[in-house]
Protein backbone atom coordinates (compact mmCIF):
# COMPACT_ATOMS: atom_id res chain seq x y z
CA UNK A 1 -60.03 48.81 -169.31
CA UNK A 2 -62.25 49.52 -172.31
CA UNK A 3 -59.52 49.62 -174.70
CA UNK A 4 -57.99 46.11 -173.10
CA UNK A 5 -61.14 45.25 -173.53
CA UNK A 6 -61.69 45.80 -177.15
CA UNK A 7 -57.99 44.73 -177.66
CA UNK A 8 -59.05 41.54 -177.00
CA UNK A 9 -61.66 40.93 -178.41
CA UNK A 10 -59.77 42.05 -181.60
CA UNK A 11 -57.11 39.15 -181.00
CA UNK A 12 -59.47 37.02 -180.81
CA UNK A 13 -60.63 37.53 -183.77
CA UNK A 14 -58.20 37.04 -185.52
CA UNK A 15 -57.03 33.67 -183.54
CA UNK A 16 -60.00 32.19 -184.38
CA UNK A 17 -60.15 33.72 -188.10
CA UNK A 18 -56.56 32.00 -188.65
CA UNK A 19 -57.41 28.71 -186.97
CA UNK A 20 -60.88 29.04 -189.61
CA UNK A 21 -58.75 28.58 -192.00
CA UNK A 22 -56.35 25.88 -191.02
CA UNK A 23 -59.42 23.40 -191.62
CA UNK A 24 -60.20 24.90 -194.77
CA UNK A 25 -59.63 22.56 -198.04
CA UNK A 26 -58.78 24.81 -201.22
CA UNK A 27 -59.19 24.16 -205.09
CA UNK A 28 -58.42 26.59 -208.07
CA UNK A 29 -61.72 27.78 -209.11
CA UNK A 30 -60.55 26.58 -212.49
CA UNK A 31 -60.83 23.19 -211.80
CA UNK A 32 -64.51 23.68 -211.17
CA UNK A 33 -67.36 25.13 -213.88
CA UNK A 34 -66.72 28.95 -214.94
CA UNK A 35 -69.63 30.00 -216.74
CA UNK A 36 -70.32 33.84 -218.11
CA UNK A 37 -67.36 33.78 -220.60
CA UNK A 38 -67.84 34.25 -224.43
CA UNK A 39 -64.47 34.54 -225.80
CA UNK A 40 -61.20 32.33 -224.89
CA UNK A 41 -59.05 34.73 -222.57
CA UNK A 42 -54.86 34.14 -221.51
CA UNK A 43 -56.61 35.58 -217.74
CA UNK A 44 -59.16 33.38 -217.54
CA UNK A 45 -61.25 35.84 -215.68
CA UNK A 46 -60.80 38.93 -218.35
CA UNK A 47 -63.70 38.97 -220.21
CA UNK A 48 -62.24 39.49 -223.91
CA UNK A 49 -58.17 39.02 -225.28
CA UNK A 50 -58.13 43.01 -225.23
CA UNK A 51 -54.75 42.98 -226.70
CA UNK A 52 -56.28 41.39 -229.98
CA UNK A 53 -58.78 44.36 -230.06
CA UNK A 54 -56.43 47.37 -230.37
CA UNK A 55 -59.33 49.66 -231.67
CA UNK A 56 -60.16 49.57 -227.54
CA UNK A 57 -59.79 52.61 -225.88
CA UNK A 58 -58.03 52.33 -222.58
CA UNK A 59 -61.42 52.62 -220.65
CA UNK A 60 -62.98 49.94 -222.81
CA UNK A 61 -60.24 47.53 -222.08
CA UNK A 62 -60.36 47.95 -218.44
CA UNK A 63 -64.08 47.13 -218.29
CA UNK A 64 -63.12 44.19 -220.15
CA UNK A 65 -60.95 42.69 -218.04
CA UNK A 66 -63.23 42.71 -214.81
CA UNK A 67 -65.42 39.83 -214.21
CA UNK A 68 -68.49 41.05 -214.47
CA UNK A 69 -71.16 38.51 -215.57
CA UNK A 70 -69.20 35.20 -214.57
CA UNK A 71 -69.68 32.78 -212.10
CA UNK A 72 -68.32 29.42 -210.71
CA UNK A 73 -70.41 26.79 -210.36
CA UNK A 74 -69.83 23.70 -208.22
CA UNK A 75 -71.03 20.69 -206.01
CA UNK A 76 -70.09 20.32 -201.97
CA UNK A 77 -71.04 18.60 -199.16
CA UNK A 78 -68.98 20.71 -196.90
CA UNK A 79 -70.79 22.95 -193.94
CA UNK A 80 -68.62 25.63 -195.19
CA UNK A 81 -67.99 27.90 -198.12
CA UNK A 82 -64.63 30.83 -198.23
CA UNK A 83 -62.71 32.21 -201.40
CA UNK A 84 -59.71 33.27 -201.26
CA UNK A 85 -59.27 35.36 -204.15
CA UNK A 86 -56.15 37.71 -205.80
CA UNK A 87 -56.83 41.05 -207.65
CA UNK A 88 -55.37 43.33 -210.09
CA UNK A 89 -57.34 46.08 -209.13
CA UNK A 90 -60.57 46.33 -207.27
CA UNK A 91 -63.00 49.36 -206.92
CA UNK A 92 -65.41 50.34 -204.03
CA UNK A 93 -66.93 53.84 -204.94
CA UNK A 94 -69.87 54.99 -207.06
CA UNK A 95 -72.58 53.94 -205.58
CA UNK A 96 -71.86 50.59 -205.65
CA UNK A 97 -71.72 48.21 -202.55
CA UNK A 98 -68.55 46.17 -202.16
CA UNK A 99 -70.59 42.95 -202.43
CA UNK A 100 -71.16 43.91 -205.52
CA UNK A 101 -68.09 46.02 -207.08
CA UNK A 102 -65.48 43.49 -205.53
CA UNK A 103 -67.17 41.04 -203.69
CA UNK A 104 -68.79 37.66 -204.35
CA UNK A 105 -72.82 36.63 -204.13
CA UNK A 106 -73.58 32.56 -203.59
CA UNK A 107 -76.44 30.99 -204.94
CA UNK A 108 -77.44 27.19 -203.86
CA UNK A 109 -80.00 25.10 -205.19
CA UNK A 110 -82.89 24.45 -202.61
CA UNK A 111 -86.24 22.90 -204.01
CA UNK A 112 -85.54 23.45 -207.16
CA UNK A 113 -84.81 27.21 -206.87
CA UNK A 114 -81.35 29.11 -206.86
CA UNK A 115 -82.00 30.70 -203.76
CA UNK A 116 -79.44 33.77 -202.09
CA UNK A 117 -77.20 31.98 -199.92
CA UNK A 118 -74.37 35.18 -198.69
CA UNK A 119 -71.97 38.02 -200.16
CA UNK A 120 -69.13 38.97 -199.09
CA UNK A 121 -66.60 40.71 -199.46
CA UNK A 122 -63.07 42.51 -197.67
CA UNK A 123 -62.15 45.89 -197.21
CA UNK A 124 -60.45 47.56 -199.69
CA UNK A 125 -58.78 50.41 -197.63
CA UNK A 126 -58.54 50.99 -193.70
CA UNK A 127 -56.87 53.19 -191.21
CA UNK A 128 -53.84 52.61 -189.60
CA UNK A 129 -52.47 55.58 -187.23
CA UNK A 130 -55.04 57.88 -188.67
CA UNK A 131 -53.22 57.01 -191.83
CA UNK A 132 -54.88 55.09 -194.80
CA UNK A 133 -54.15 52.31 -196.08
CA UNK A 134 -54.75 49.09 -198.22
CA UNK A 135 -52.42 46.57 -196.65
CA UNK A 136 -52.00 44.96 -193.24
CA UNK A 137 -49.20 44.56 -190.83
CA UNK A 138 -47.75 41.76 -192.68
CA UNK A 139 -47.89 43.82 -196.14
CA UNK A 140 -50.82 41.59 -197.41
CA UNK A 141 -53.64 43.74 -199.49
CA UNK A 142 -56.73 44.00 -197.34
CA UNK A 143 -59.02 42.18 -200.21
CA UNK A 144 -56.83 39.60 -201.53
CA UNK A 145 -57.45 38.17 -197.93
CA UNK A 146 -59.73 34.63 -197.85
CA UNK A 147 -63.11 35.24 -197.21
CA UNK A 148 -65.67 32.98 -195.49
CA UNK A 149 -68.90 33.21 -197.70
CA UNK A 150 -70.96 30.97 -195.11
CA UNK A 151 -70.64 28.59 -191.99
CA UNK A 152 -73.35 26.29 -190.26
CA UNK A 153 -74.77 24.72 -193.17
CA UNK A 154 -76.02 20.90 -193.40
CA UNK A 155 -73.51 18.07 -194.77
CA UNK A 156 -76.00 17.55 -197.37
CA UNK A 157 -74.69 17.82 -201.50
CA UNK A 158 -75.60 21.40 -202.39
CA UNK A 159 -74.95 22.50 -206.02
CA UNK A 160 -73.86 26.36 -205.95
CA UNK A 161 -73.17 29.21 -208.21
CA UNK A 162 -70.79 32.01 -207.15
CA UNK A 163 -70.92 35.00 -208.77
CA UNK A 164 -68.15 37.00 -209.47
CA UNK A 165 -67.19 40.43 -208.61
CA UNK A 166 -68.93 43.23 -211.66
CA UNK A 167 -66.30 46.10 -210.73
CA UNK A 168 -62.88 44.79 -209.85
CA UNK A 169 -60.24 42.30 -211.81
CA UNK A 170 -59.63 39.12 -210.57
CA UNK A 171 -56.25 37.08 -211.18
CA UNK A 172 -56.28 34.46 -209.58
CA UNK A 173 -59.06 32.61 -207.10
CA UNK A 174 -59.42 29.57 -205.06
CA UNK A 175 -62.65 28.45 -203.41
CA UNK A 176 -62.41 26.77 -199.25
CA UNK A 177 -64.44 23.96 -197.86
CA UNK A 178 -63.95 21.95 -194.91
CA UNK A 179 -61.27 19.39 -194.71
CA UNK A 180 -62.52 15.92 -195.28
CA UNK A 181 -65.91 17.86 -197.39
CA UNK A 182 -65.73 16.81 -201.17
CA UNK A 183 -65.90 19.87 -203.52
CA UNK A 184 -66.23 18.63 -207.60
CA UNK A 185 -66.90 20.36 -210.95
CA UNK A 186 -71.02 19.89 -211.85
CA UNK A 187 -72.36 20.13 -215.44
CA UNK A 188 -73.69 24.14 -216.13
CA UNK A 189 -77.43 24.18 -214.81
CA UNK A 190 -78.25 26.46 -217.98
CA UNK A 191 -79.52 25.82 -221.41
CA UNK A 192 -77.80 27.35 -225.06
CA UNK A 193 -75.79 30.43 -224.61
CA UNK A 194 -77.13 33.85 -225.46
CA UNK A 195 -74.79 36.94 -224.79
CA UNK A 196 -76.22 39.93 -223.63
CA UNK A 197 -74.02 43.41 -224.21
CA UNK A 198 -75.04 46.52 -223.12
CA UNK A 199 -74.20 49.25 -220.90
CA UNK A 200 -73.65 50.00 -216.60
CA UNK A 201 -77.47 48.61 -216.66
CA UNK A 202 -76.00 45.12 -218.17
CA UNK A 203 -73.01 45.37 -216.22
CA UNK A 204 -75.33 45.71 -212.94
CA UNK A 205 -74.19 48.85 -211.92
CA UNK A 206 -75.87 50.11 -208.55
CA UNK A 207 -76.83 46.13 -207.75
CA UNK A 208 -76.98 44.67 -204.15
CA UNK A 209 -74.77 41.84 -205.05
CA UNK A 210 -72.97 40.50 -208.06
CA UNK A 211 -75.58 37.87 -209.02
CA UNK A 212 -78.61 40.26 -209.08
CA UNK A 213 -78.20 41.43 -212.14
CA UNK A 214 -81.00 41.42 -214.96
CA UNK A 215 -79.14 38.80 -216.86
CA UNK A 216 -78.22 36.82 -214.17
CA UNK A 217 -81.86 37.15 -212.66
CA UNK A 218 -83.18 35.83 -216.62
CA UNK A 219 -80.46 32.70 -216.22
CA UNK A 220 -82.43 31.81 -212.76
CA UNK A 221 -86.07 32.66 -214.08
CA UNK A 222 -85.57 30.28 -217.23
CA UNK A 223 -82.30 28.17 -217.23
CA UNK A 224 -81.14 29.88 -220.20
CA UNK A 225 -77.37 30.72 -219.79
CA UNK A 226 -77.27 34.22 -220.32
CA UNK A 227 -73.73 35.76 -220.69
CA UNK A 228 -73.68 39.68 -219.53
CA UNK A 229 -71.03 41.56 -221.72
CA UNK A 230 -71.70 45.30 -219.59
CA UNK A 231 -69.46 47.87 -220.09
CA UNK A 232 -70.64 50.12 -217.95
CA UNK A 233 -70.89 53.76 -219.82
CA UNK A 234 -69.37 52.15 -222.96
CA UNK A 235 -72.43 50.64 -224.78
CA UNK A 236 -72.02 53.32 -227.92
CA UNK A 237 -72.03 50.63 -230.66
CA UNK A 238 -68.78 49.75 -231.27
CA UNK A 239 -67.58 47.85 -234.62
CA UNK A 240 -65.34 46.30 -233.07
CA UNK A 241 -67.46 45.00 -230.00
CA UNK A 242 -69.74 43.90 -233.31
CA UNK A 243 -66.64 41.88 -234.19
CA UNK A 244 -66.16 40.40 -231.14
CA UNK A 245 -69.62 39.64 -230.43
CA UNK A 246 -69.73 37.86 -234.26
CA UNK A 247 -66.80 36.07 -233.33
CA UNK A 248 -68.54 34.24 -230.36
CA UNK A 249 -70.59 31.06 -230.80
CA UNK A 250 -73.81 32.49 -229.22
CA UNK A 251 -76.65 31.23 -230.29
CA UNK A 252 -78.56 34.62 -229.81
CA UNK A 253 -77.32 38.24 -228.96
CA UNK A 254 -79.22 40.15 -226.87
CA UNK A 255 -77.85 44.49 -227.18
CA UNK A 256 -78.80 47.23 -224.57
CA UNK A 257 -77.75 49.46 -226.94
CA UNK A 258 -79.29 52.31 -226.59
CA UNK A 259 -78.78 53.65 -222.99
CA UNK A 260 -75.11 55.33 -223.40
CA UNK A 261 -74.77 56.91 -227.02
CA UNK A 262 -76.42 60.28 -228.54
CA UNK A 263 -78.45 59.93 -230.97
CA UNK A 264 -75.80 61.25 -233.65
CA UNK A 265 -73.80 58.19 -232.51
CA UNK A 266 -76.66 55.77 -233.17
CA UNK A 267 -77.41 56.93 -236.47
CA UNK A 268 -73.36 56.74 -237.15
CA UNK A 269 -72.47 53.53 -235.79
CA UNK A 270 -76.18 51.21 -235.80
CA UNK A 271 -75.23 49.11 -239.52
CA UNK A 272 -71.85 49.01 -238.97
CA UNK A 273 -72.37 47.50 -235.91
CA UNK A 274 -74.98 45.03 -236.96
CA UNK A 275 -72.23 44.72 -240.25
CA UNK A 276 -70.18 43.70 -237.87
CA UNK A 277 -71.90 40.69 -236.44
CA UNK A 278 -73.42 39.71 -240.02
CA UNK A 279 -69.59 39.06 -241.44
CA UNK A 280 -69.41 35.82 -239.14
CA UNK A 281 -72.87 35.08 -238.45
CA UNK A 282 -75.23 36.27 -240.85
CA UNK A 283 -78.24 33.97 -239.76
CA UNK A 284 -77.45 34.63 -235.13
CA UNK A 285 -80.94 36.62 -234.05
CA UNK A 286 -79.68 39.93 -232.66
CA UNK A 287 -82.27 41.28 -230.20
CA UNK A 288 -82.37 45.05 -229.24
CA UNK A 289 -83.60 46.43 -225.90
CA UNK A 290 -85.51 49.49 -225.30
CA UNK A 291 -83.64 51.90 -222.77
CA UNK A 292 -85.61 51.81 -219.38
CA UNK A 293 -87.39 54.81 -217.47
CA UNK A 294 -84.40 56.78 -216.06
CA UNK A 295 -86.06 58.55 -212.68
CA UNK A 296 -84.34 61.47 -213.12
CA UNK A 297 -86.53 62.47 -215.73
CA UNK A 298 -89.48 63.17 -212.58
CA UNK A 299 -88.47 66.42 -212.15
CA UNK A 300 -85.88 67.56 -214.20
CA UNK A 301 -87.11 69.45 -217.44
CA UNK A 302 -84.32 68.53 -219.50
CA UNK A 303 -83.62 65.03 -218.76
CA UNK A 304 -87.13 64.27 -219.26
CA UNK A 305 -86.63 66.41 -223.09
CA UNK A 306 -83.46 64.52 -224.06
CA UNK A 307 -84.66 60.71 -222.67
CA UNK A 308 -87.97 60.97 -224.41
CA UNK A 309 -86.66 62.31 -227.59
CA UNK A 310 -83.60 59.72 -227.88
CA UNK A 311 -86.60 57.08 -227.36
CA UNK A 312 -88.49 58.26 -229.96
CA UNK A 313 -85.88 58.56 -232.28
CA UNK A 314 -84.70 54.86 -232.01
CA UNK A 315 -88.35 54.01 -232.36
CA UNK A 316 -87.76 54.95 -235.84
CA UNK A 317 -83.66 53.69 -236.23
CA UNK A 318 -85.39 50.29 -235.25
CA UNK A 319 -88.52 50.50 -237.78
CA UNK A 320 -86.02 50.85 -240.42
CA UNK A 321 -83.43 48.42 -239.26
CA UNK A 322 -86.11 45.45 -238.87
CA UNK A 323 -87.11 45.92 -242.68
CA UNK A 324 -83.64 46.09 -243.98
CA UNK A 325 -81.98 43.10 -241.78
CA UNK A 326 -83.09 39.47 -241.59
CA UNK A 327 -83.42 37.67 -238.06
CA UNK A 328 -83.06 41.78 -236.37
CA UNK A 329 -85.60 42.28 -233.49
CA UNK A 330 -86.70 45.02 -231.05
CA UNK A 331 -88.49 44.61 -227.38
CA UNK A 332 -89.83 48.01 -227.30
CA UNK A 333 -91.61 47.51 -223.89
CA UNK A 334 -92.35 50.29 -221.45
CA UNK A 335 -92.03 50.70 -217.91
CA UNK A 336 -90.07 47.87 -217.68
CA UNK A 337 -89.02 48.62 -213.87
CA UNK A 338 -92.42 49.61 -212.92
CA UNK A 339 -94.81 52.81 -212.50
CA UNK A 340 -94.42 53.26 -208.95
CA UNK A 341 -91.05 54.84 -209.15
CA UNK A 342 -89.32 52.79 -206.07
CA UNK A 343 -86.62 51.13 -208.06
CA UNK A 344 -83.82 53.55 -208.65
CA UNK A 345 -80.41 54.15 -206.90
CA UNK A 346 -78.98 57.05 -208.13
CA UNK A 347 -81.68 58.41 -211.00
CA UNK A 348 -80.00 56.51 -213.31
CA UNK A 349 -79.44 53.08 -212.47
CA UNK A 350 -82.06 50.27 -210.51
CA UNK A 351 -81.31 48.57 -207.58
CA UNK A 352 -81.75 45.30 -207.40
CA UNK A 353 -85.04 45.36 -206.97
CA UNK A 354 -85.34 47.52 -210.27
CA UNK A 355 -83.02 44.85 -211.96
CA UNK A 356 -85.52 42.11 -211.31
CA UNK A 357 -88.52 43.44 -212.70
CA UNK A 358 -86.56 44.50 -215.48
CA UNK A 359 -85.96 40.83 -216.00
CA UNK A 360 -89.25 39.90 -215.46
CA UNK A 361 -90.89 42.50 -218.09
CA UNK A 362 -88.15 41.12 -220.70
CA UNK A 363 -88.58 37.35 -220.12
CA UNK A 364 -91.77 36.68 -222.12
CA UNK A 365 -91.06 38.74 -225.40
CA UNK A 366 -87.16 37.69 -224.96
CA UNK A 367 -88.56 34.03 -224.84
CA UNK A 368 -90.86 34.06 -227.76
CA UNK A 369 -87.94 34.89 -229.84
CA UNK A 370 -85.62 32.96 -228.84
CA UNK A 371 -88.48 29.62 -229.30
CA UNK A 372 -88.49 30.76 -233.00
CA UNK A 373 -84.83 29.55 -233.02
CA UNK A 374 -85.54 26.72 -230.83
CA UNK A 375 -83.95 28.45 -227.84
CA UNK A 376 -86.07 27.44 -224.78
C-alpha cells in the first residue's frame, strides 16, 4: 500500500509538472539583456573565443567556456519564472552546491534593492535499478530539463537578473513565463564596465548560489557592472589572459592575482602580464587585490609559513610595480572576510557569507579609484 502510495504521488508529479509547462510562454534568453561578457564569443555563453587563444591549456579553455559571471536580465509581469536550459557539460562536486555549479540564482528589483528571489537547479545524475544514471526514461539528460525558478508571484512589472550557472557550460537557454504574461529586453541596471579576473575566489567557488559572488555582490552594492573573469585555480598571470583582458573595452581591470601562483611564478610572469594589457591600453587603471585570510592557516604550521610569506613578498612585487607603471594600483587591505573566522567552506574558499564581506571591505578603496577615472 505504501509503495502504491508513493507511486502515486510520484505520477502526480509529474502530471502536474507537464501540464506546468503547457502554460508556460518561452523566449531565447538572447533576445533579452546578457550582461557579464567581455569578449564577442561564436557560443554566446563561452566566456572568451578560446580557439583564438591557442597558448590555453586545455584546463584554461574549459573554465572559459562556462558561464561563470553572466547573467540575463529582463522585465515580466508574469506570476511565474522557469528556464529551460541545454548543457555541454555540467559539474556537481567539490564542494560546490548545484545552485551554484549548474544551477541558476534570480534577483528582482523590490524598493529599490536587488533582492534574492530563488535557485534552482536539476539533478545531474540519479538511480535507476540501483544503477546510475544521467538520463530519464525518455533518454532526456536529467539537467537539460525546464526548471521552474518561482510560482505565486504578483502580476506586477518586476525587472530581474538571472544569474548564470559558475561551474557548468551552457549551449543553449530559454527563459518560461506564463502565457498571456509579457516578458521584454530592459536596459542593463549597471554603470561603465570594469572586468574583474582572478582565481576560484572570482569565479565564486564554494558560493550558495551563482549570483553571490564578490563581484556580483559589488554590481548590487554600487550599480557598477562588474564582469567576473574567474578561472578557478588558473589565476597564475597569464600573457595571454593579459592579451585578452587588453583586448576588451573595460574601462577598469580589477586582478585577484595573487591567490593561485608561487611566488617564483609572480616574479616570472607580473610585467609581462601588465605588458600585456599596456600594448592595447596603455592609459586602462589595472587594480590588484590582496589575497584574503585562507583559514587553513589556524592551525596548520605550514600553511600559515607559506600564506604569510607569499603576502609579504607581493607587498614588495607591488611597491616596485606602482613606481615603475602609470595608472597601476594595489588594495592591500586585511581581513577582508572578517576576524571572527565564520566565513570559510573548505579552508580555502568563503561561503557566501565570506564573499559578501569581501565585497564590502573592497568597495570603498575599489571606489575611490575608480572616481579618479570618473567611474562612479
Amino acid at each position: 500500500m505504501k509503495k502504491l502510495t508513493l507511486l502515486l504521488l510520484a505520477l502526480v508529479m509529474v502530471c502536474g509538472g507537464a501540464m506546468a509547462q503547457k502554460n508556460v510562454k518561452w523566449v531565447d534568453a538572447q533576445s533579452l539583456t546578457h550582461l557579464g561578457k567581455l569578449c564577442q564569443t561564436t557560443n554566446p555563453y563561452h566566456r572568451v573565443e578560446v580557439a583564438n587563444y591557442p597558448e590555453l591549456n586545455k584546463r584554461e579553455a574549459q573554465l572559459l567556456r562556462k558561464s561563470a559571471g553572466e547573467s540575463i536580465v529582463f522585465e515580466t509581469n508574469s506570476t511565474t519564472v522557469w528556464v529551460k536550459a541545454t548543457f555541454g557539460f555540467a559539474r556537481e562536486s567539490g564542494g560546490m552546491t548545484r545552485n551554484s555549479s549548474c544551477g541558476f540564482n534570480l534577483y528582482i528589483e523590490k524598493d529599490g534593492q536587488w533582492t534574492w528571489a530563488a535557485s534552482k537547479s536539476q539533478s545531474i545524475y540519479s538511480f535507476v535499478n540501483g544503477e546510475i544514471t544521467d538520463k530519464d526514461k525518455n533518454g532526456v539528460r536529467l539537467i537539460d530539463r525546464p526548471v521552474q525558478m518561482i510560482a505565486n508571484m504578483d502580476n506586477s512589472n518586476k525587472k530581474c537578473i538571472l544569474y548564470l550557472p559558475l561551474y557548468s557550460e551552457l549551449m543553449h537557454l530559454e527563459i518560461g513565463v506564463e502565457q498571456g504574461a509579457e516578458i521584454k529586453a530592459m536596459d542593463n541596471p549597471f554603470r561603465h564596465k570594469i572586468a574583474i579576473f582572478g582565481s576560484s575566489f572570482t569565479h565564486g567557488s564554494c558560493a550558495s548560489a551563482a549570483g553571490q559572488t564578490y563581484p556580483a555582490f559589488l554590481s548590487r552594492q554600487t550599480g557598477l557592472y562588474f564582469c567576473g573573469l574567474g578561472m578557478s585555480g588558473n589565476s597564475k598571470l597569464q600573457p595571454v589572459i593579459g592579451r585578452i583582458l587588453g583586448g576588451t573595452d573595460a574601462d577598469a581591470i580589477v586582478v585577484d592575482a595573487f591567490s593561485n601562483p608561487s611566488i617564483k611564478t609572480i616574479d616570472e610572469r607580473i610585467d609581462l602580464f601588465i605588458g600585456e594589457i599596456r600594448a592595447q591600453r596603455p592609459e586602462v587603471p589595472i587594480i590588484f587585490l590582496r589575497t584574503i585570510y585562507r583559514e587553513s592557516r589556524n592551525f596548520d604550521t605550514k600553511s600559515e609559513q607559506r600564506e604569510q610569506e607569499r603576502i609579504d613578498h607581493v607587498a614588495g612585487v607591488m611597491k616596485r610595480v606602482k613606481s615603475t607603471y602609470k595608472h597601476v594600483y594595489f588594495i592591500d587591505v586585511e581581513d577582508q572576510t572578517g576576524t571572527d573566522h565564520e566565513t570559510s567552506a573548505d579552508g580555502i574558499h568563503p561561503t557566501s557569507w565570506g564573499y559578501k564581506r569581501w565585497a564590502d571591505a573592497i568597495q570603498k578603496p575599489l571606489q575611490k579609484i575608480l572616481k579618479k577615472y570618473g567611474i562612479k
